[in-house]
PDB file of N, CA and C in Angstrom:
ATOM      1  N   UNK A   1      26.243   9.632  20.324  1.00  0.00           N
ATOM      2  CA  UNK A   1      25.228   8.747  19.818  1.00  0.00           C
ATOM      3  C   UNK A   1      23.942   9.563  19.634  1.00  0.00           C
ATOM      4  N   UNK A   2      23.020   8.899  18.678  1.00  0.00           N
ATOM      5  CA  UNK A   2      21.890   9.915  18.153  1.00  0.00           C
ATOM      6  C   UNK A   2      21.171   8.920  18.934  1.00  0.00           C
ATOM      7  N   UNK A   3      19.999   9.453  19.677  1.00  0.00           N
ATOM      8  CA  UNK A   3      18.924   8.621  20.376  1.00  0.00           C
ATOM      9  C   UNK A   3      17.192   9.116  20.155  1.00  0.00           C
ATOM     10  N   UNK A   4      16.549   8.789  19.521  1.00  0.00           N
ATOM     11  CA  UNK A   4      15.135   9.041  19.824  1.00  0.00           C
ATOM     12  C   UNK A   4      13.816   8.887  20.814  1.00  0.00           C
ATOM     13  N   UNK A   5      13.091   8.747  21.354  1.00  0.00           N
ATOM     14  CA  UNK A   5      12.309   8.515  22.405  1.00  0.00           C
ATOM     15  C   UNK A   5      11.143   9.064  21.719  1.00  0.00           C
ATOM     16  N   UNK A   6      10.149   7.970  21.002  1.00  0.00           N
ATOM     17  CA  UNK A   6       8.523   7.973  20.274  1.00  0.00           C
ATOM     18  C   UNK A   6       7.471   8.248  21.924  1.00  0.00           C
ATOM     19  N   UNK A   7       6.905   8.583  22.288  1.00  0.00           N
ATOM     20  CA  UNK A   7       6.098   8.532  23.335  1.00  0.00           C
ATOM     21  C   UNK A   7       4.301   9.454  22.848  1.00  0.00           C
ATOM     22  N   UNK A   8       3.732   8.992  23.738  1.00  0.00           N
ATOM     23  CA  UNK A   8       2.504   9.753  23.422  1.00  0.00           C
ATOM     24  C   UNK A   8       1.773   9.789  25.277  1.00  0.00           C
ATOM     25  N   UNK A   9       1.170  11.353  25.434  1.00  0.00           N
ATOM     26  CA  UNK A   9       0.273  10.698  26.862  1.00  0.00           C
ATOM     27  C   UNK A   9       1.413  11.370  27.663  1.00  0.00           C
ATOM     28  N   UNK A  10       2.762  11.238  27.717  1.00  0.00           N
ATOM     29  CA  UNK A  10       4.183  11.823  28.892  1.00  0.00           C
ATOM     30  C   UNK A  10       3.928  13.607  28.836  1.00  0.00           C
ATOM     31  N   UNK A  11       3.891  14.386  30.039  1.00  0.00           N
ATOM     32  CA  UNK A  11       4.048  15.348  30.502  1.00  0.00           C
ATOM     33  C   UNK A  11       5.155  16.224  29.648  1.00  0.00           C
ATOM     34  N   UNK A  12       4.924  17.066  28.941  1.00  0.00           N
ATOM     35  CA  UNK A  12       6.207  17.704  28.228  1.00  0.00           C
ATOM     36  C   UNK A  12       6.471  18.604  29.136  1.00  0.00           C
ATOM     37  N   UNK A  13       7.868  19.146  28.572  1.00  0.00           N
ATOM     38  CA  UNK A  13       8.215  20.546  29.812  1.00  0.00           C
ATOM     39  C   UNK A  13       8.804  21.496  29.030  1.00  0.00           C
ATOM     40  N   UNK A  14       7.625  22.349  28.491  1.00  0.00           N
ATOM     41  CA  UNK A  14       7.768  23.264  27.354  1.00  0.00           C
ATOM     42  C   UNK A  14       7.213  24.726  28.237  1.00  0.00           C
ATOM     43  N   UNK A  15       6.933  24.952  29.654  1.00  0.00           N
ATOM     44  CA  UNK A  15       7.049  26.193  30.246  1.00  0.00           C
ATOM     45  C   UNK A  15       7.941  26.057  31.254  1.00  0.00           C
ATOM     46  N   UNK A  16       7.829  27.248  31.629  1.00  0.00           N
ATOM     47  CA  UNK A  16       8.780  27.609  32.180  1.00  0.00           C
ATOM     48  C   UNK A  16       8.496  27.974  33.864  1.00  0.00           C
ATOM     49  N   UNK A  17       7.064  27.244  34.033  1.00  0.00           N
ATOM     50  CA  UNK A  17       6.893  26.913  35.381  1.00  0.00           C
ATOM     51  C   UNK A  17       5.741  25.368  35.468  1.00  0.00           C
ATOM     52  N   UNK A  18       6.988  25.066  34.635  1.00  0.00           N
ATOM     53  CA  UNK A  18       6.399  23.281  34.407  1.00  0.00           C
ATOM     54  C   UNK A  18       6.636  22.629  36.020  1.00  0.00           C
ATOM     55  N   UNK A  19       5.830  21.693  36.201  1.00  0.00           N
ATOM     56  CA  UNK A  19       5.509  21.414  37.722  1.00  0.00           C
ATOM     57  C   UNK A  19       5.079  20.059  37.458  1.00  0.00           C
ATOM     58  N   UNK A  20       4.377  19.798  36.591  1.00  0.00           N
ATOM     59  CA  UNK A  20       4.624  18.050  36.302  1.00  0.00           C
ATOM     60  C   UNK A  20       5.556  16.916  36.778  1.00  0.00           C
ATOM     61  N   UNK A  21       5.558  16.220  36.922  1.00  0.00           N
ATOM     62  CA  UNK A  21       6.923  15.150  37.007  1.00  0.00           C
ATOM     63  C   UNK A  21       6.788  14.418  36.196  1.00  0.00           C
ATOM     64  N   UNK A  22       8.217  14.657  35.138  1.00  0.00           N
ATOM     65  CA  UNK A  22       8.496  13.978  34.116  1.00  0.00           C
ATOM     66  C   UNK A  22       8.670  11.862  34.216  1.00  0.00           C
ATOM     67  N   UNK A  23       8.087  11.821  33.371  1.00  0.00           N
ATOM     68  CA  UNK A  23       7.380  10.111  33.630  1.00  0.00           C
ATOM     69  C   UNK A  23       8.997   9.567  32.623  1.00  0.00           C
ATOM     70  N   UNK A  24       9.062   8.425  32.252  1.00  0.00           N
ATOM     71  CA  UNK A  24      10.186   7.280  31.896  1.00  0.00           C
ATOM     72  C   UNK A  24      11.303   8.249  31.073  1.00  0.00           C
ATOM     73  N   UNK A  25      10.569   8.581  30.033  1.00  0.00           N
ATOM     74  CA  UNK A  25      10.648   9.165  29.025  1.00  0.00           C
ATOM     75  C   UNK A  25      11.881  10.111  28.512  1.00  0.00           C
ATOM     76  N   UNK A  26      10.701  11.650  29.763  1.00  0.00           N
ATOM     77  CA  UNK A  26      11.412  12.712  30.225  1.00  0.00           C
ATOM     78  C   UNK A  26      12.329  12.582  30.560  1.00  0.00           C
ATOM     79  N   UNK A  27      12.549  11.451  31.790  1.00  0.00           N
ATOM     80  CA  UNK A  27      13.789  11.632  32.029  1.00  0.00           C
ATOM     81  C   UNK A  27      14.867  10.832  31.705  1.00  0.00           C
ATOM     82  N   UNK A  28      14.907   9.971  30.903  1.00  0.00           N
ATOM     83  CA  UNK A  28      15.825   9.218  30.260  1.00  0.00           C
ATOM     84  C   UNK A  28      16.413   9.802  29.212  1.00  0.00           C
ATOM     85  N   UNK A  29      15.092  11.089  28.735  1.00  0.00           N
ATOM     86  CA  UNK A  29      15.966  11.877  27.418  1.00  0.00           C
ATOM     87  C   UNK A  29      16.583  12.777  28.015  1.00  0.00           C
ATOM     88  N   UNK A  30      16.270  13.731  29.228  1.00  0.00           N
ATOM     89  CA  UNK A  30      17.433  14.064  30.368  1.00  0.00           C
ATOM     90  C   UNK A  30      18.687  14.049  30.511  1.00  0.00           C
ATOM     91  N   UNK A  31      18.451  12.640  30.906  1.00  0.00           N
ATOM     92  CA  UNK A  31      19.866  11.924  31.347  1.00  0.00           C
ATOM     93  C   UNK A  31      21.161  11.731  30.046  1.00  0.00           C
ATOM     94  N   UNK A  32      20.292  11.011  29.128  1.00  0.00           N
ATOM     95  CA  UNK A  32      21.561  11.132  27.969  1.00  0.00           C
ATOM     96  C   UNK A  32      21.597  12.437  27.067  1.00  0.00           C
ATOM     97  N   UNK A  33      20.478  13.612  27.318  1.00  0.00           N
ATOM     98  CA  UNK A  33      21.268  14.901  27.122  1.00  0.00           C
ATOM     99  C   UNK A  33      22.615  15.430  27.915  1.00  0.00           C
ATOM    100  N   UNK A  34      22.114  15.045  29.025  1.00  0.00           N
ATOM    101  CA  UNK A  34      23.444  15.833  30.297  1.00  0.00           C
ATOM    102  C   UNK A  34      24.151  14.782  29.819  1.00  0.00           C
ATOM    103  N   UNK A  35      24.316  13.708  29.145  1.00  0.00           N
ATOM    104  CA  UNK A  35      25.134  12.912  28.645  1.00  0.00           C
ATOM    105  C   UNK A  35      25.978  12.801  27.769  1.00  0.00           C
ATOM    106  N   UNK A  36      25.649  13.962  27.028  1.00  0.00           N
ATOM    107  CA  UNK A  36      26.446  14.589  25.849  1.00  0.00           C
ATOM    108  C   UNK A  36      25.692  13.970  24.632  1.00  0.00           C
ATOM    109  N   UNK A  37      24.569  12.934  24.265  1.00  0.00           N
ATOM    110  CA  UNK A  37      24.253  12.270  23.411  1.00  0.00           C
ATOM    111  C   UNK A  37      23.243  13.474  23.069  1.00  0.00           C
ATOM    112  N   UNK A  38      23.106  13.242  21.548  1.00  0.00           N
ATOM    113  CA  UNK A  38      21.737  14.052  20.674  1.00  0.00           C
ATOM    114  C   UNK A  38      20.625  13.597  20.799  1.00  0.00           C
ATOM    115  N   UNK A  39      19.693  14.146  21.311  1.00  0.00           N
ATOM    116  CA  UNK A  39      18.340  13.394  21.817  1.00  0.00           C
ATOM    117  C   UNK A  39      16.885  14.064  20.766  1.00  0.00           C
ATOM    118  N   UNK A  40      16.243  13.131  20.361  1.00  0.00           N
ATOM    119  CA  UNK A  40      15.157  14.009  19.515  1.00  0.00           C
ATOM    120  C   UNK A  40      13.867  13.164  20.458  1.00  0.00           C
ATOM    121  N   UNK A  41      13.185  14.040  21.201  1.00  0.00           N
ATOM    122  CA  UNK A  41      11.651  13.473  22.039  1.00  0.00           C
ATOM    123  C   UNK A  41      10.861  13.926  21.076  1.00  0.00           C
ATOM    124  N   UNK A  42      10.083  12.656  20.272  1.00  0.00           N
ATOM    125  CA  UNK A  42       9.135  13.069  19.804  1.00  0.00           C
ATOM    126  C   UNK A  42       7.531  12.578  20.551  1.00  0.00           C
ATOM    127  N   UNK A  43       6.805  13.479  20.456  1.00  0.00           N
ATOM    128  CA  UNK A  43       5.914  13.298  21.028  1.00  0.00           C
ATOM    129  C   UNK A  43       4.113  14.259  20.243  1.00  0.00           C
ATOM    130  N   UNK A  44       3.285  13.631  20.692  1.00  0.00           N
ATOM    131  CA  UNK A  44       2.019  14.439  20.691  1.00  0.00           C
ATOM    132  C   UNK A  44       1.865  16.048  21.037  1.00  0.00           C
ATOM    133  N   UNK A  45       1.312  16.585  20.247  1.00  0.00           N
ATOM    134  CA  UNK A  45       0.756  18.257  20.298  1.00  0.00           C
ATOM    135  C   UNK A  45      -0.407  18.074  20.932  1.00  0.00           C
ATOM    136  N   UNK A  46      -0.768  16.897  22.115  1.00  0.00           N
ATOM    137  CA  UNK A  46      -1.912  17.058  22.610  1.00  0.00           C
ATOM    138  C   UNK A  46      -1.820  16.936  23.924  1.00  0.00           C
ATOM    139  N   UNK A  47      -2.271  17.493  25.229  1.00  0.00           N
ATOM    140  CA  UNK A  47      -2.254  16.888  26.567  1.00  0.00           C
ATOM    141  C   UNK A  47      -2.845  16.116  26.652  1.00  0.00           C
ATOM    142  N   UNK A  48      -2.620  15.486  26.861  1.00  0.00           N
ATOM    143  CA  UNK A  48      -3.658  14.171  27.582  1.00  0.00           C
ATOM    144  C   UNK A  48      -4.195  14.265  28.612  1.00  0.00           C
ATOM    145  N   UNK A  49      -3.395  14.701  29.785  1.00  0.00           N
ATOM    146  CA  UNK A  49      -3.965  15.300  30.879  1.00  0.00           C
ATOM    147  C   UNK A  49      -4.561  16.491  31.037  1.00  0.00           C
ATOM    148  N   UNK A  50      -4.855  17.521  30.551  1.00  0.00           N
ATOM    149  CA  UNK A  50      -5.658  18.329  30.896  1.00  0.00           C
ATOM    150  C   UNK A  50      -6.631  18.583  29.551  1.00  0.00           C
ATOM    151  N   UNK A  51      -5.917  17.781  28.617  1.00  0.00           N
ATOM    152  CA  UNK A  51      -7.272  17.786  27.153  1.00  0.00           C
ATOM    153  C   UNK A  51      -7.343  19.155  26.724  1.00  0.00           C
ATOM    154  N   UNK A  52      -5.905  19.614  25.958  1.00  0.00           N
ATOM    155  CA  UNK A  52      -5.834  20.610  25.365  1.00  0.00           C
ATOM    156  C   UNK A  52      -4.661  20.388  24.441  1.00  0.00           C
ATOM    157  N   UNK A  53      -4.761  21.385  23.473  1.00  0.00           N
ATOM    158  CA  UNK A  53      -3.336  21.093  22.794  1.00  0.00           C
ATOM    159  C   UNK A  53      -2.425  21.962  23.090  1.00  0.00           C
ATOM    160  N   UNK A  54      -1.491  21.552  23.083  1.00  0.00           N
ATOM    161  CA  UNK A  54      -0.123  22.223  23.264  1.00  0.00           C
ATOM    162  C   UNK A  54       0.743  23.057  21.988  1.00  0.00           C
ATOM    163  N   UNK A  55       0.349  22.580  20.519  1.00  0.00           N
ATOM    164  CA  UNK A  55       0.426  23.853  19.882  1.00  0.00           C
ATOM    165  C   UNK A  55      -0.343  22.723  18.676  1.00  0.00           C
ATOM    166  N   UNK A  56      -0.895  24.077  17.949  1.00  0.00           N
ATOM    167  CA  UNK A  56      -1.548  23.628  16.728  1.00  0.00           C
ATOM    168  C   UNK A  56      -1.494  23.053  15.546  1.00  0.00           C
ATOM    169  N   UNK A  57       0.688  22.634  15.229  1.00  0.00           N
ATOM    170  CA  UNK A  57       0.571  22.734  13.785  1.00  0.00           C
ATOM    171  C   UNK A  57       2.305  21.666  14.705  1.00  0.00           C
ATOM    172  N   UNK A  58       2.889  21.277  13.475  1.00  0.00           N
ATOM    173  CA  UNK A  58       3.637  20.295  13.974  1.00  0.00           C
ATOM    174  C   UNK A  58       5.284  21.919  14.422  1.00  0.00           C
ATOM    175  N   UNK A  59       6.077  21.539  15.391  1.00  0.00           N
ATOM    176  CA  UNK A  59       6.837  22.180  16.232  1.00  0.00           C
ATOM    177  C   UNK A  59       7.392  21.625  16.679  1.00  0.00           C
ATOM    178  N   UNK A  60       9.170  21.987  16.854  1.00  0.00           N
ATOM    179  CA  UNK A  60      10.397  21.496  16.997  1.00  0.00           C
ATOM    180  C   UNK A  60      10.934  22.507  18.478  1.00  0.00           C
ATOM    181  N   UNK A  61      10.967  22.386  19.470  1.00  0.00           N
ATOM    182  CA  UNK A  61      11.801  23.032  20.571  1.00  0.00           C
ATOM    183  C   UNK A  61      13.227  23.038  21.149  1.00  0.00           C
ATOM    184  N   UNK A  62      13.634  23.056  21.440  1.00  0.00           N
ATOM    185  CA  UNK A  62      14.921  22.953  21.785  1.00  0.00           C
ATOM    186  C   UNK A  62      14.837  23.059  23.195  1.00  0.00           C
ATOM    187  N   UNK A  63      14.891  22.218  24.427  1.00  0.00           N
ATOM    188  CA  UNK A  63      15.231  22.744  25.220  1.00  0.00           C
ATOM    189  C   UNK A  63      15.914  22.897  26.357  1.00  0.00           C
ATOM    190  N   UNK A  64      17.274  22.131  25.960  1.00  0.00           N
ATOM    191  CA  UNK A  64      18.638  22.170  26.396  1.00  0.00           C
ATOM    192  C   UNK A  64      19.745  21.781  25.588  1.00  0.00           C
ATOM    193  N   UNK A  65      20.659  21.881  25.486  1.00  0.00           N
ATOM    194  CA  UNK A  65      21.950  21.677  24.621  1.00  0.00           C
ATOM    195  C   UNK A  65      21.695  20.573  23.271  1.00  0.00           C
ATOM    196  N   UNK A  66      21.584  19.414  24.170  1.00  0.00           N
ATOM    197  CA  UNK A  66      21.589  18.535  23.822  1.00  0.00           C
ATOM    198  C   UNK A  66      20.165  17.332  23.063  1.00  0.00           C
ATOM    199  N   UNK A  67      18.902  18.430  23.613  1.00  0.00           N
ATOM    200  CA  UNK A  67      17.593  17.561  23.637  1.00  0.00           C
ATOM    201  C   UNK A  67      16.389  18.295  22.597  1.00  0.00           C
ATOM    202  N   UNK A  68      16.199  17.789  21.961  1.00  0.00           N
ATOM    203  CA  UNK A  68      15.125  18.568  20.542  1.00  0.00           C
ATOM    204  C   UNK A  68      13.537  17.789  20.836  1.00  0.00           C
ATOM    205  N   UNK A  69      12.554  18.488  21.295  1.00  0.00           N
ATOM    206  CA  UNK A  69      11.287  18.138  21.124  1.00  0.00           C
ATOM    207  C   UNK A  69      10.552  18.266  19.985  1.00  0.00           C
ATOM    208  N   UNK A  70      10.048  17.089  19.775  1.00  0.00           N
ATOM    209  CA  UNK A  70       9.250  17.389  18.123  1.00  0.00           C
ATOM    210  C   UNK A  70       8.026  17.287  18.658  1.00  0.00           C
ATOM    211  N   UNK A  71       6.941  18.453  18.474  1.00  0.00           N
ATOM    212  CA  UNK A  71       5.380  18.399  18.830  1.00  0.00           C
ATOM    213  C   UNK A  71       4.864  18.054  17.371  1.00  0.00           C
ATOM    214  N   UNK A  72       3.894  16.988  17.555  1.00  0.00           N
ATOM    215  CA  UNK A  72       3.052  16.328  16.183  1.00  0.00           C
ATOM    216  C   UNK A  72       1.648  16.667  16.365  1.00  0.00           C
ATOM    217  N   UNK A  73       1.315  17.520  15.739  1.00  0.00           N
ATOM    218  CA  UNK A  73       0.002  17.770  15.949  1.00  0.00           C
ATOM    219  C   UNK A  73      -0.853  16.741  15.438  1.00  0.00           C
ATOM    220  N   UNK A  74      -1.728  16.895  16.649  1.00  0.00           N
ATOM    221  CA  UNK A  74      -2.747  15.958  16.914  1.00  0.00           C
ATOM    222  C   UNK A  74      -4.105  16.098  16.760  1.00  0.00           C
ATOM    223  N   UNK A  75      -5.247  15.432  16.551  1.00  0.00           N
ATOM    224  CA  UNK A  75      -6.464  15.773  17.285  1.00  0.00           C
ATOM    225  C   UNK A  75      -7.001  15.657  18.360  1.00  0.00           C
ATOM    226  N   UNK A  76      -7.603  16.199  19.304  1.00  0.00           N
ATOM    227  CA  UNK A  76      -8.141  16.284  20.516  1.00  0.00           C
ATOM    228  C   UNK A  76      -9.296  15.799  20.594  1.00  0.00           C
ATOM    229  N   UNK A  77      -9.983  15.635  22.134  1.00  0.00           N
ATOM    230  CA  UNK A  77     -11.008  15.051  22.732  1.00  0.00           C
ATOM    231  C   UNK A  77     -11.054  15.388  23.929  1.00  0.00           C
ATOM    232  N   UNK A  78     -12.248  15.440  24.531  1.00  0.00           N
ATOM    233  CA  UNK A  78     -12.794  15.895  25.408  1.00  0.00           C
ATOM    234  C   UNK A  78     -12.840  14.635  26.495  1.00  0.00           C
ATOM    235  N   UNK A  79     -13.846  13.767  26.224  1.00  0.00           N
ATOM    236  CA  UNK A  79     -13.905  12.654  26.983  1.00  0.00           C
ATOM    237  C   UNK A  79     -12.858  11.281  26.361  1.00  0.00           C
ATOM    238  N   UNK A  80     -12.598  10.543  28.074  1.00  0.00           N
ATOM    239  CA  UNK A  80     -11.939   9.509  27.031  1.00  0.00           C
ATOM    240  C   UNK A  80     -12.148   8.225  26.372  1.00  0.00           C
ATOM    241  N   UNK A  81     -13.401   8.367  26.500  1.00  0.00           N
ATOM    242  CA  UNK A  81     -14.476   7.107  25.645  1.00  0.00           C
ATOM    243  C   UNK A  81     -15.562   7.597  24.891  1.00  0.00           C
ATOM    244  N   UNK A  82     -14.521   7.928  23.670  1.00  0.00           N
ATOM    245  CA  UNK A  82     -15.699   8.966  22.755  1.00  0.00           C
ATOM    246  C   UNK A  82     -14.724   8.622  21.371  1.00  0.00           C
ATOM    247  N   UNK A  83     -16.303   8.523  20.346  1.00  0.00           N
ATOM    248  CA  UNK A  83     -16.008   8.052  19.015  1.00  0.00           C
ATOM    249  C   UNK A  83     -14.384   8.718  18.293  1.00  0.00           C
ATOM    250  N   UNK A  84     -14.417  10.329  18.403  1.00  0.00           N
ATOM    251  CA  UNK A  84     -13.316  11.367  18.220  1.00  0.00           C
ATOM    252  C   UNK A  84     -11.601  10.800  18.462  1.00  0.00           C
ATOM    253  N   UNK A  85     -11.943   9.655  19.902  1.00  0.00           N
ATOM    254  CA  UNK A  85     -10.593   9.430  20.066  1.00  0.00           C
ATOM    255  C   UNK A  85     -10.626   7.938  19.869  1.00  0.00           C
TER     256      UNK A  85
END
């Protein structure tokens, strides 16, 4: 089965000393990777939590068998009650 997961704001785990804990999302697209299902997480090119971007231009990862991250580049903000966002 082909499955998608839209999210914005969820912790991605695009290093490789990611330390976050993956919120609903993460790990539901997880689970039906180790599941054998095709998973596409699409999500924001922006942190939310630390208010940076995560890459500049839109980006596709791969990063297990079964699970494809799509980064959508975004615009950023500094504060979170500001005209920008």
């Amino acid at each position: 089965m082909r499955i998608w997961f839209v999210t914005i704001g969820e912790p991605v785990p695009l290093t490789s000393g990611f330390k976050d804990r993956l919120h609903r999302a993460g790990m539901m697209a997880n689970a039906f990777a180790s599941a054998g299902h095709a998973v596409v997480w699409w999500t924001s090119g922006f942190d939310h939590f630390k208010k940076r971007h995560i890459v500049e231009s839109n980006k596709e990862v791969c990063t297990a068998a079964n699970l494809r991250i799509r980064l959508i580049k975004a615009a950023g903000y500094r504060k979170n009650v500001s005209v920008a966002r």
